[in-house]
Protein backbone atom coordinates (compact mmCIF):
# COMPACT_ATOMS: atom_id res chain seq x y z
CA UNK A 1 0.00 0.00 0.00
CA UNK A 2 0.77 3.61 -0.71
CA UNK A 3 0.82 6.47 1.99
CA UNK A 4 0.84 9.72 1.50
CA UNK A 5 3.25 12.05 4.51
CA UNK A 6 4.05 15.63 5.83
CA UNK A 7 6.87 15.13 8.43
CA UNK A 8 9.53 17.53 9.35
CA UNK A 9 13.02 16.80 9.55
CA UNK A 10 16.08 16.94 11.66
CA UNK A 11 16.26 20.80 10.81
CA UNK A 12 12.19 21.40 11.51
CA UNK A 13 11.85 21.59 7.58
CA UNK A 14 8.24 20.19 6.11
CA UNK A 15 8.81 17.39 4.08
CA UNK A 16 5.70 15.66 1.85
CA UNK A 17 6.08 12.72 -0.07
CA UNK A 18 4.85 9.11 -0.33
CA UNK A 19 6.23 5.89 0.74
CA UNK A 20 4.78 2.04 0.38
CA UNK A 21 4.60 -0.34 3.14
CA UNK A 22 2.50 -2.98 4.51
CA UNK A 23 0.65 -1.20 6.96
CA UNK A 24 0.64 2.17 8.72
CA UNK A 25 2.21 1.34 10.91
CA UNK A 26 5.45 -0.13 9.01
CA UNK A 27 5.04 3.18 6.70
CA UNK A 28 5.41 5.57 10.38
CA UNK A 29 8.51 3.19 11.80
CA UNK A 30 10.24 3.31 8.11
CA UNK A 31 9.93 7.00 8.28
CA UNK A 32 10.94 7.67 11.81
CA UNK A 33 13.90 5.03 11.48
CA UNK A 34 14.79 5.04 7.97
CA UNK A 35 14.92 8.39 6.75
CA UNK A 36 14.82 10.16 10.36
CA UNK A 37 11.75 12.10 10.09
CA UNK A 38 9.24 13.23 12.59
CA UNK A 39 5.42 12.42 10.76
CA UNK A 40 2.99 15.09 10.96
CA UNK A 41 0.32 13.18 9.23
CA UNK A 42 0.38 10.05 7.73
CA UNK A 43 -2.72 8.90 5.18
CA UNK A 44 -3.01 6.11 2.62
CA UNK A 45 -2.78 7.16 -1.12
CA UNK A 46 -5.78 4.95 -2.46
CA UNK A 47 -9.31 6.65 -2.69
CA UNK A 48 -11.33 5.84 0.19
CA UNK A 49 -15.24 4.33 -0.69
CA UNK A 50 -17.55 6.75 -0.35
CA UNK A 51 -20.29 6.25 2.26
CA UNK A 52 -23.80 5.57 0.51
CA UNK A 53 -25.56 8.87 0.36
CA UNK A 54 -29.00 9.07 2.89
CA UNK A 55 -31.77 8.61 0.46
CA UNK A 56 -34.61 10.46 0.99
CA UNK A 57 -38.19 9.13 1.28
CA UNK A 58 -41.59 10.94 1.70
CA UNK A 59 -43.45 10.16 4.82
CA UNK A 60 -47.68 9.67 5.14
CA UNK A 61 -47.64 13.08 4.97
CA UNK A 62 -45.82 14.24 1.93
CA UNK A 63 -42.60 15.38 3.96
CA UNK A 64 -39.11 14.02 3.38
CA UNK A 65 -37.31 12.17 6.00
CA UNK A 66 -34.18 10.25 5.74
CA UNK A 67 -33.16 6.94 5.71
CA UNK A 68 -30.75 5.11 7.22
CA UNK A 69 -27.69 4.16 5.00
CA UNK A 70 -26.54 1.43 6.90
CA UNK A 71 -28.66 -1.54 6.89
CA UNK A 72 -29.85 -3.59 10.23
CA UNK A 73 -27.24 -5.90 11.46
CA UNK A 74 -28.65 -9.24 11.07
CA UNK A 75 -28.08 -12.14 13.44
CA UNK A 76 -24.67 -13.41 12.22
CA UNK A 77 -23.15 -9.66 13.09
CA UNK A 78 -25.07 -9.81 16.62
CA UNK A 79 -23.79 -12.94 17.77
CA UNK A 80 -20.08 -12.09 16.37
CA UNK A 81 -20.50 -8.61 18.92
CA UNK A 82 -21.19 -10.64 21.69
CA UNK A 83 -18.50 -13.13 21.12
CA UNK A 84 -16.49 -9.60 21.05
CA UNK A 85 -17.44 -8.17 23.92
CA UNK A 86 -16.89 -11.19 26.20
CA UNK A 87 -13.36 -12.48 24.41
CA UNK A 88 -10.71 -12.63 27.19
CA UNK A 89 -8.18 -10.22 26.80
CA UNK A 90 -5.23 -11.93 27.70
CA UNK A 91 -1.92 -10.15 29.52
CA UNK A 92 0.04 -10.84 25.87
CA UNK A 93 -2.54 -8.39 24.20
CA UNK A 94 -1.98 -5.58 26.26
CA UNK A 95 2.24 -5.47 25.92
CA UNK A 96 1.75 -5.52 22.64
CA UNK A 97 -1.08 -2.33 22.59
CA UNK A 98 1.14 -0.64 25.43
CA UNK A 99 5.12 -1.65 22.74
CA UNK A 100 3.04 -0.45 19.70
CA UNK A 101 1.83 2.57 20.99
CA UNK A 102 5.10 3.34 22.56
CA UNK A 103 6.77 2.70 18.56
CA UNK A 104 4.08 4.80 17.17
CA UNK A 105 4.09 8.19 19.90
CA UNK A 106 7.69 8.17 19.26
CA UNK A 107 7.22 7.84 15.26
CA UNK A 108 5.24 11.15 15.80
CA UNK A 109 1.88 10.07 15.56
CA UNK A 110 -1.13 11.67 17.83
CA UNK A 111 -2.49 9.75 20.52
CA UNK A 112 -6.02 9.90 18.93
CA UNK A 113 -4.14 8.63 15.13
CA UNK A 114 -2.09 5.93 17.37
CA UNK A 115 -4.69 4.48 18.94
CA UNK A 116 -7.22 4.50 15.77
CA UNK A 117 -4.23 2.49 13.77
CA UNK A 118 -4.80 -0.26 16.67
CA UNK A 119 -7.84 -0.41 17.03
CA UNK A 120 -8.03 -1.66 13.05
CA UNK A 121 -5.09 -3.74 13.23
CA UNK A 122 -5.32 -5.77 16.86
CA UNK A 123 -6.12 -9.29 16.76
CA UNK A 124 -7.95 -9.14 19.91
CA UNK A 125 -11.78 -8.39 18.88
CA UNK A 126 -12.44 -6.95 22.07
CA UNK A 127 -9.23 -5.06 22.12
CA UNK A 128 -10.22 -3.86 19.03
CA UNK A 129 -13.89 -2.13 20.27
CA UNK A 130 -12.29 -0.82 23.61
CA UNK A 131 -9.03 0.91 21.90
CA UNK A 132 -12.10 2.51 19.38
CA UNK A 133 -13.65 3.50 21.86
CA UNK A 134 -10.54 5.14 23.88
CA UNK A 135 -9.61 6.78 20.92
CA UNK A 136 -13.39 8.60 20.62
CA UNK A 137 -13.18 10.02 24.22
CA UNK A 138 -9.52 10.88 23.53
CA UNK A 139 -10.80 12.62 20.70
CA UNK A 140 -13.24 14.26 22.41
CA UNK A 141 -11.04 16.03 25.26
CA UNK A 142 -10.72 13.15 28.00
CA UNK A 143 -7.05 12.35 28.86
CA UNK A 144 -5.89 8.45 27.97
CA UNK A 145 -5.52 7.73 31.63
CA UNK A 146 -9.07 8.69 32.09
CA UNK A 147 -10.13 6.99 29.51
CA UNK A 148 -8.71 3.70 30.07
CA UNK A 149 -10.21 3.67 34.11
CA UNK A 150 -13.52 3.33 32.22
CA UNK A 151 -12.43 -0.32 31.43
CA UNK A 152 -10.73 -1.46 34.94
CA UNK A 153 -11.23 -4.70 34.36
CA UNK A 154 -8.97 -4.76 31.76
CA UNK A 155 -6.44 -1.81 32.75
CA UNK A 156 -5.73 -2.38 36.41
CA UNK A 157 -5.03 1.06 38.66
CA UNK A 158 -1.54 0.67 38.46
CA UNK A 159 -1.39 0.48 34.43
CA UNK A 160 -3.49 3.63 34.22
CA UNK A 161 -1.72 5.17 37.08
CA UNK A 162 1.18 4.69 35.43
CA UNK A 163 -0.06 6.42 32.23
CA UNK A 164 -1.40 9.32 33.95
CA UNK A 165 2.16 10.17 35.69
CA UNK A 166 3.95 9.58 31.97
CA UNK A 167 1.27 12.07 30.46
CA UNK A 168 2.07 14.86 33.05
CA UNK A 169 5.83 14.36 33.08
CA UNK A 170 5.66 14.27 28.94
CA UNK A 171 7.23 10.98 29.40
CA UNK A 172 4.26 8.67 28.04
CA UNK A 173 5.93 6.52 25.24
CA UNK A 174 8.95 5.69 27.60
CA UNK A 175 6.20 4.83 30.45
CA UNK A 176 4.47 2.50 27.58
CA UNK A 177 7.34 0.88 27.10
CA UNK A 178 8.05 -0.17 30.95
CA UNK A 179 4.80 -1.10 31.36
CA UNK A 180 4.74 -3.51 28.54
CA UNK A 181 7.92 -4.72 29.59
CA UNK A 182 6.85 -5.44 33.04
CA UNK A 183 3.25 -6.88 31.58
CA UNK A 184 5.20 -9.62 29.68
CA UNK A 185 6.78 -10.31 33.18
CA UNK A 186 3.85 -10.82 35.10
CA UNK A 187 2.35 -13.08 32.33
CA UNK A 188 5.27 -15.06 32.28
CA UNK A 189 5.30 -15.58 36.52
CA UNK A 190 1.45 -16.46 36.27
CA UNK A 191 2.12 -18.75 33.63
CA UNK A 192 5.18 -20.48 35.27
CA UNK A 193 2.94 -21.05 38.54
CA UNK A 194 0.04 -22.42 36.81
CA UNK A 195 1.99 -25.02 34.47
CA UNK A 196 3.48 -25.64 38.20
CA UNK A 197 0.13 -26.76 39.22
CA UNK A 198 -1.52 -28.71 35.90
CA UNK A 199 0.48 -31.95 36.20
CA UNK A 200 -0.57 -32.77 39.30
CA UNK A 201 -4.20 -31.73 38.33
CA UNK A 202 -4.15 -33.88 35.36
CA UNK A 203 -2.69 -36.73 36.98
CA UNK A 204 -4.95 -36.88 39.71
CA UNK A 205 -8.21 -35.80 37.88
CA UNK A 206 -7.55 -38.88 35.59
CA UNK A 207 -6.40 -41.45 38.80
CA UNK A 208 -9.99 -40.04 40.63
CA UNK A 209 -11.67 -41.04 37.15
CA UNK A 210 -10.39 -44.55 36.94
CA UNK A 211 -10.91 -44.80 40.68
CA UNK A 212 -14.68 -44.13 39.85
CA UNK A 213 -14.84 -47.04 36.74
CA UNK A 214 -13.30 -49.58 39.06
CA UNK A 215 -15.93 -48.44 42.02
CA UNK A 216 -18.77 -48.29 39.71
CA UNK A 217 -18.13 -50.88 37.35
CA UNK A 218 -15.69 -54.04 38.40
CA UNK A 219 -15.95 -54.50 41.91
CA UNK A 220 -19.83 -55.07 42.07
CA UNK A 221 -18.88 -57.85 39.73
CA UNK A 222 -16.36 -59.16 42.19
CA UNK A 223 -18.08 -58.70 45.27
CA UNK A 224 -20.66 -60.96 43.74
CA UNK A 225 -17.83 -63.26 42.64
CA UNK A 226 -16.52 -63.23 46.69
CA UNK A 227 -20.57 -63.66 47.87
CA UNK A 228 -20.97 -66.58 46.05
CA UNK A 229 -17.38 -68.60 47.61
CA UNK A 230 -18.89 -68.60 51.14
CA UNK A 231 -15.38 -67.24 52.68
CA UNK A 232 -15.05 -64.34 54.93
CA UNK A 233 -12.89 -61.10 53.32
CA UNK A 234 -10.36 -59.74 54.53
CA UNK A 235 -10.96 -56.23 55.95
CA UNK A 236 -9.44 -54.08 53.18
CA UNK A 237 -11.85 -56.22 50.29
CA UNK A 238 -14.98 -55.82 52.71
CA UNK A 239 -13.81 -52.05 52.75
CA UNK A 240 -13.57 -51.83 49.48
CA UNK A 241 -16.91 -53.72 48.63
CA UNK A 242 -18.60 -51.59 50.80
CA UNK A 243 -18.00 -48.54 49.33
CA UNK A 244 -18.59 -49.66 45.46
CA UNK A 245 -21.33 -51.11 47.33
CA UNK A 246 -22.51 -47.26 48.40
CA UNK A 247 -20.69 -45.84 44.92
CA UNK A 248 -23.88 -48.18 43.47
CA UNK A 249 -26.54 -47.45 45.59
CA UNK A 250 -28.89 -44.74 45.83
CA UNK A 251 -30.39 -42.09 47.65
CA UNK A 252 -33.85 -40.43 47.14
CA UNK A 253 -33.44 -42.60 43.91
CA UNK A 254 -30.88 -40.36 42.93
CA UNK A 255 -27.70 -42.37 42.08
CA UNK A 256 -25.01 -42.36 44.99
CA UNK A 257 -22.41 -41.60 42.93
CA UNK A 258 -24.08 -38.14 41.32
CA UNK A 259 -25.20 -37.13 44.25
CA UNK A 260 -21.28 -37.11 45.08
CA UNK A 261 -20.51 -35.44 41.96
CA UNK A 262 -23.14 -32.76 42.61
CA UNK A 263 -21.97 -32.43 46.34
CA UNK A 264 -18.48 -31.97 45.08
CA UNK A 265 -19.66 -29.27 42.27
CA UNK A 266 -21.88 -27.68 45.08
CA UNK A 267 -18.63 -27.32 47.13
CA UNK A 268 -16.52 -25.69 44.47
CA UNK A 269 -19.42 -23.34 43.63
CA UNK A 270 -19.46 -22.35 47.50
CA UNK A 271 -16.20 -21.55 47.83
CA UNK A 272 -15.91 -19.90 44.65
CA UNK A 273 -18.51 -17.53 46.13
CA UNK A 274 -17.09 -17.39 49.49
CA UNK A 275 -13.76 -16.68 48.02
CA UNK A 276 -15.10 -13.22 46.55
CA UNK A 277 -16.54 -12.03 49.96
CA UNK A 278 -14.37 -9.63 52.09
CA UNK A 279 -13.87 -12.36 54.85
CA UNK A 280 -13.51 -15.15 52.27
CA UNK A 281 -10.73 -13.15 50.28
CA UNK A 282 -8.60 -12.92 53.06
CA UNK A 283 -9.40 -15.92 54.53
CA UNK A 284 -8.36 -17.70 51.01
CA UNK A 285 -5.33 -15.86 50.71
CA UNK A 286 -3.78 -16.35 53.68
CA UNK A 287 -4.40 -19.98 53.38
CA UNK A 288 -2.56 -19.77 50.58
CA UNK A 289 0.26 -18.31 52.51
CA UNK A 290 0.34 -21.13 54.79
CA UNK A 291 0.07 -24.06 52.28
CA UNK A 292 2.84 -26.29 53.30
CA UNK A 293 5.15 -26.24 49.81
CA UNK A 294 3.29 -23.56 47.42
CA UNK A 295 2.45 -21.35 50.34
CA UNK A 296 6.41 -20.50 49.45
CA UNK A 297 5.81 -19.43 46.51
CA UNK A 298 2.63 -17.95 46.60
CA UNK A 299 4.68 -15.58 48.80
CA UNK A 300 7.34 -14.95 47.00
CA UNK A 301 4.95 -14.26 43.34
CA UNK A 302 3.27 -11.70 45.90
CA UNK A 303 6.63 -10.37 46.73
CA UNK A 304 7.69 -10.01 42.90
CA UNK A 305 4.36 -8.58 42.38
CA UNK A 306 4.75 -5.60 44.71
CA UNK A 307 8.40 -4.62 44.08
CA UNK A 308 7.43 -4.38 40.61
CA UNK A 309 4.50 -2.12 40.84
CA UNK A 310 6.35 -0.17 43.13
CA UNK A 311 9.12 0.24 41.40
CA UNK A 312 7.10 1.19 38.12
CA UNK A 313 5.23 3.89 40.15
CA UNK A 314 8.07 5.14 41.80
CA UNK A 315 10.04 5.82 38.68
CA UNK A 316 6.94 7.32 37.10
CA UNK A 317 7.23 9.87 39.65
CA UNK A 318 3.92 8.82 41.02
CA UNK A 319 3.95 9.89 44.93
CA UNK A 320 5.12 7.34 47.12
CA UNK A 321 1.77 7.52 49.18
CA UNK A 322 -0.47 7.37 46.48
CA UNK A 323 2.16 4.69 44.63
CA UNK A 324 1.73 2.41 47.91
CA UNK A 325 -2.52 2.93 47.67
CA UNK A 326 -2.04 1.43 43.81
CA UNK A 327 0.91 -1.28 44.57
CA UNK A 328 -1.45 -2.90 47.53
CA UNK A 329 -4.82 -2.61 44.96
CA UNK A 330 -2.75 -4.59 42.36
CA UNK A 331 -0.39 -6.93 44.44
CA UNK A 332 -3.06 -9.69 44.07
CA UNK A 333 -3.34 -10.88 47.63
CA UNK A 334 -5.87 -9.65 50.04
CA UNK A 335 -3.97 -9.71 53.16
CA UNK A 336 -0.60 -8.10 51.45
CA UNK A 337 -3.11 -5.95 50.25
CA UNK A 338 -4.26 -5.01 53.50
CA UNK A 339 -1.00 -4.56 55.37
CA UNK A 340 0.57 -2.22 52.38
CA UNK A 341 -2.64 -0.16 52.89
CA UNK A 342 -1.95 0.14 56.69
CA UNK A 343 1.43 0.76 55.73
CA UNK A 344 0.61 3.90 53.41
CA UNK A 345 -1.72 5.00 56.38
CA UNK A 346 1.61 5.20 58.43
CA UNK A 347 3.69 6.59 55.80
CA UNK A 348 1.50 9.46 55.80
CA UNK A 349 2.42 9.86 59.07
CA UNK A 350 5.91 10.22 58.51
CA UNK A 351 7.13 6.60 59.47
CA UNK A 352 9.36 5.23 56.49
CA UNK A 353 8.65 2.48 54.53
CA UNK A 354 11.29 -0.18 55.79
CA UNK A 355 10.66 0.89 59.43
CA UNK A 356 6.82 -0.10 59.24
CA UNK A 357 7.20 -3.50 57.82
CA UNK A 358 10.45 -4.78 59.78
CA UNK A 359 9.41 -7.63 61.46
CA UNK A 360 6.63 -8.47 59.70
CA UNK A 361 6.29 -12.24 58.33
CA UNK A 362 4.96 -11.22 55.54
CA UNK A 363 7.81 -9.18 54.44
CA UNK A 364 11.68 -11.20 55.08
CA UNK A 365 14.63 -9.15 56.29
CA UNK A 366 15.90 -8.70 52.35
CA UNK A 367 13.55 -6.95 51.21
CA UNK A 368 13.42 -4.77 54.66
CA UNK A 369 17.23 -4.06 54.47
CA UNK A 370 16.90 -3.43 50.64
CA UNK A 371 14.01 -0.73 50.79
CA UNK A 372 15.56 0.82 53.42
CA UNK A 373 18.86 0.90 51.20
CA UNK A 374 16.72 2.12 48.72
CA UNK A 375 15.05 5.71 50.76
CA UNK A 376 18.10 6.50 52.50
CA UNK A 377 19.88 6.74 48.86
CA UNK A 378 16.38 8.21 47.35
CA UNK A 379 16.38 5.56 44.75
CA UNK A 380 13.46 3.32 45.96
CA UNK A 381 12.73 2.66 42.26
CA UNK A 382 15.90 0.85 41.30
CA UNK A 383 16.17 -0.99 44.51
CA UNK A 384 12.69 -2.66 44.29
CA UNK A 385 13.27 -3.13 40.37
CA UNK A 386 16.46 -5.49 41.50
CA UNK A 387 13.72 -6.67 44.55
CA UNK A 388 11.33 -7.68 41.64
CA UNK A 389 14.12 -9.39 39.33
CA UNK A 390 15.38 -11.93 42.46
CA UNK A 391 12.22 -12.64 43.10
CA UNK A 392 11.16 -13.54 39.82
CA UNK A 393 14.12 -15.82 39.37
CA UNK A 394 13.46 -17.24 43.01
CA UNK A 395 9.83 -18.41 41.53
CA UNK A 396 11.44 -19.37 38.33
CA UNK A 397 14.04 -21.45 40.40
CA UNK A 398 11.25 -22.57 43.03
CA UNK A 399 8.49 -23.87 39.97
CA UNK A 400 11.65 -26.10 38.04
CA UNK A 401 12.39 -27.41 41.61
CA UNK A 402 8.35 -28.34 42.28
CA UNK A 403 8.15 -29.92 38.85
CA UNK A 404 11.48 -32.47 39.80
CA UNK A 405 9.88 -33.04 43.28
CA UNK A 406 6.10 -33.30 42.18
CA UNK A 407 6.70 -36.21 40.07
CA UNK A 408 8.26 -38.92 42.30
CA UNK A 409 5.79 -37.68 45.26
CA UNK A 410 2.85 -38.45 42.77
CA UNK A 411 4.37 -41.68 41.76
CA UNK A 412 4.39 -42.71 45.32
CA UNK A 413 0.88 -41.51 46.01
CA UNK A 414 -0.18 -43.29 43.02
CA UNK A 415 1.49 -46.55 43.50
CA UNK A 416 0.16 -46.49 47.04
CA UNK A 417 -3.31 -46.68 45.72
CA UNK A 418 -2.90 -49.10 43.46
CA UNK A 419 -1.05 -51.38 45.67
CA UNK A 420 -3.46 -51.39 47.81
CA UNK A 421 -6.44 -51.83 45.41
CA UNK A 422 -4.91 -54.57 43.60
CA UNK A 423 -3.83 -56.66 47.41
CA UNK A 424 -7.77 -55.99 48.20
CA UNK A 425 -8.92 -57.72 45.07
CA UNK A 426 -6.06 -60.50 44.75
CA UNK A 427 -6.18 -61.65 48.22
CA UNK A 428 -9.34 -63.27 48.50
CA UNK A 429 -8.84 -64.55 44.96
CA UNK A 430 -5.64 -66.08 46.30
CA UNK A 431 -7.68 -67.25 49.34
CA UNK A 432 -10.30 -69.17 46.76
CA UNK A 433 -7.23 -70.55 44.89
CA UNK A 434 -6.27 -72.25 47.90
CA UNK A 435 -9.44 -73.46 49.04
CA UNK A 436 -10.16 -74.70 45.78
CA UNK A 437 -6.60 -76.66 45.78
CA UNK A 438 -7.03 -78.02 49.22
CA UNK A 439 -10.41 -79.83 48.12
């Protein structure tokens, strides 16, 4: 494709021309790194379509009115909105919105032309309607910042925090590029603990399901098998009997085994809803604090989380109170949450940082000694950014570590069961054998 360009050189001299590229996007980054000019305006050579005219058509009563140019949207476009709207904008999606715009403010383009270019060419569909969207209220006289904190759930307070510090300082694209930086990080920690965590799922959703076959459909078989040889089981087969026995049964004439299944889903679904109370998000969290192995490193991904944000803020020149109110909204944990709000009560009371949260648990002696490091130098930024990097490398570390340790554990736990399934069945097969020999 064609565009056509007004720029201004090294010198401040308007320049006009027309380059090809792929996209507008290539065509600003050639110009800005190519041939070293700042673009003014930036438009593609190719005649646009003209929108249909209105037509005009008389009313009952002999007066023109207009009618609409653009037709109905029928029930294909409806459905592909909705799938829109509720596509999950994933952490990916946003470094690459936050590096883009970064490229493109730095290119020379506007805000309002930066954000239009995105909102054409982002995969995301949602992404798509929310950076249009951003773009009209930008537009219209509303700052970014403010016009991101319309879609929280998407831009957290910290992101847009961060934006509206790097829009007062004049610093925005360099801010852009931090945050997408540090929103690649945080998608790689969460993704590191959660691949932590689905091997053991996997395995044991799969051992519970063959559990369930073997309850539901071979032992009844067997314990009519054992009924019918007259000889008294041992305890772990009568055990075992008994509850395919109840696995079999039912209650209400509901089947026991779905009214298990239910009974399980019912308990999820409560604690799912318990979890989003106040009392059940800090009672959640600081069980996960405690958890004998991943209560470790549930800490120390809270840990990363905060010197990160922190550090962000900090060098974003966002003020230290108002940069701990954002870090404790965003740290992810309730009861971190909690204390760094206490915290920022105290700091506004002219206790320092490191002195509040010494002795604390929740907060070990190296990252006490290292903020403290960090104000009595005034460079609180760069000391939690090196915070946030050992951390990250300590969950790193701790999730390679899990994975070697997870899979003899679940070996064990696994062979255990089996072991003791199979000596329940064989035994009394054995015992028959024997019987059966004697006579």
């Amino acid at each position: 494709m064609k565009f056509n360009y007004t720029a201004r050189d090294s010198k401040g001299k308007e320049v006009t021309g027309t380059i090809t590229a792929a996209s507008k996007l290539e065509a600003a980054d050639q110009l800005f790194n190519e041939k070293q000019l700042n673009v003014v305006t930036l438009e593609q050579a190719e005649a646009k379509e003209q929108k249909k005219a209105p037509t005009k058509k008389s009313s009952d009563s002999g007066e023109p009115t207009i009618e609409a140019a653009e037709p109905k949207k029928d029930l294909i476009a409806k459905i592909n909105d909705y799938l829109a709207i509720h596509t999950k904008v994933k952490p990916k999606d946003k470094a690459v919105t936050f590096r883009l715009l970064a490229v493109m403010i730095n290119a020379g383009l506007s805000i309002v032309k930066a954000l239009k270019v995105l909102a054409k060419q982002s995969e995301n569909p949602k992404l798509r309607i929310i950076l249009g969207d951003v773009a009209k209220k930008v537009e219209g006289g509303s700052s970014f910042s403010d016009a991101l904190k319309e879609y929280s759930e998407i831009f957290v307070e910290s992101e847009t925090g961060m934006i509206a510090a790097g829009e007062a300082s004049g610093q925005l694209n360099k801010t852009l590029v931090s945050l997408a930086s540090e929103t690649e990080k945080s998608a790689s920690l969460s993704k590191k603990i959660k691949s932590a965590m689905i091997y053991p799922i996997v395995v044991f959703t799969v051992l519970i399901g063959a559990i369930f076959l073997i309850m539901t459909m071979v032992i009844p078989k067997l314990g009519e098998l054992f009924e019918g040889a007259g000889t008294e089981l041992p305890l772990a087969t009568r055990i075992l009997v008994g509850t395919s026995n109840w696995f079999t049964a039912s209650t209400f004439i509901v089947p026991n085994w779905l009214l298990l299944i239910l009974t399980m889903v019912g308990a999820v679904a409560a604690v799912s809803y318990w979890k989003k109370t106040p009392a059940g998000k800090i009672g959640w969290d600081r069980l996960m604090l405690k958890l004998p192995i991943f209560g470790q490193l549930n800490q120390k991904a809270a840990l990363a989380s905060f010197a990160r944000q922190l550090a962000l803020l900090s060098d974003s020149g966002v003020a230290i109170i108002r940069a701990l109110e954002i870090t404790a909204n965003a740290v992810g944990n309730e009861v971190y949450r909690l204390r760094l709000l206490e915290t920022k009560d105290d700091v506004e009371q002219g206790v320092t940082i490191h002195k509040n949260i010494a002795n604390d648990p929740l907060f070990p002696d190296l990252v006490v000694s290292m903020i403290a490091v960090g104000e009595q130098t005034a460079q609180l930024g760069a000391v939690s950014h090196k915070i946030a990097e050992f951390y990250d490398e300590e969950v790193d570390s701790f999730v390679k570590n899990l994975s070697t340790i997870m899979e003899p554990l679940i070996i064990v736990v696994i062979g255990t069961l089996v072991g003791g399934l199979v000596a329940a069945i064989m035994q009394p097969i054995m015992d028959m054998t024997d019987i059966a020999a004697k006579a």
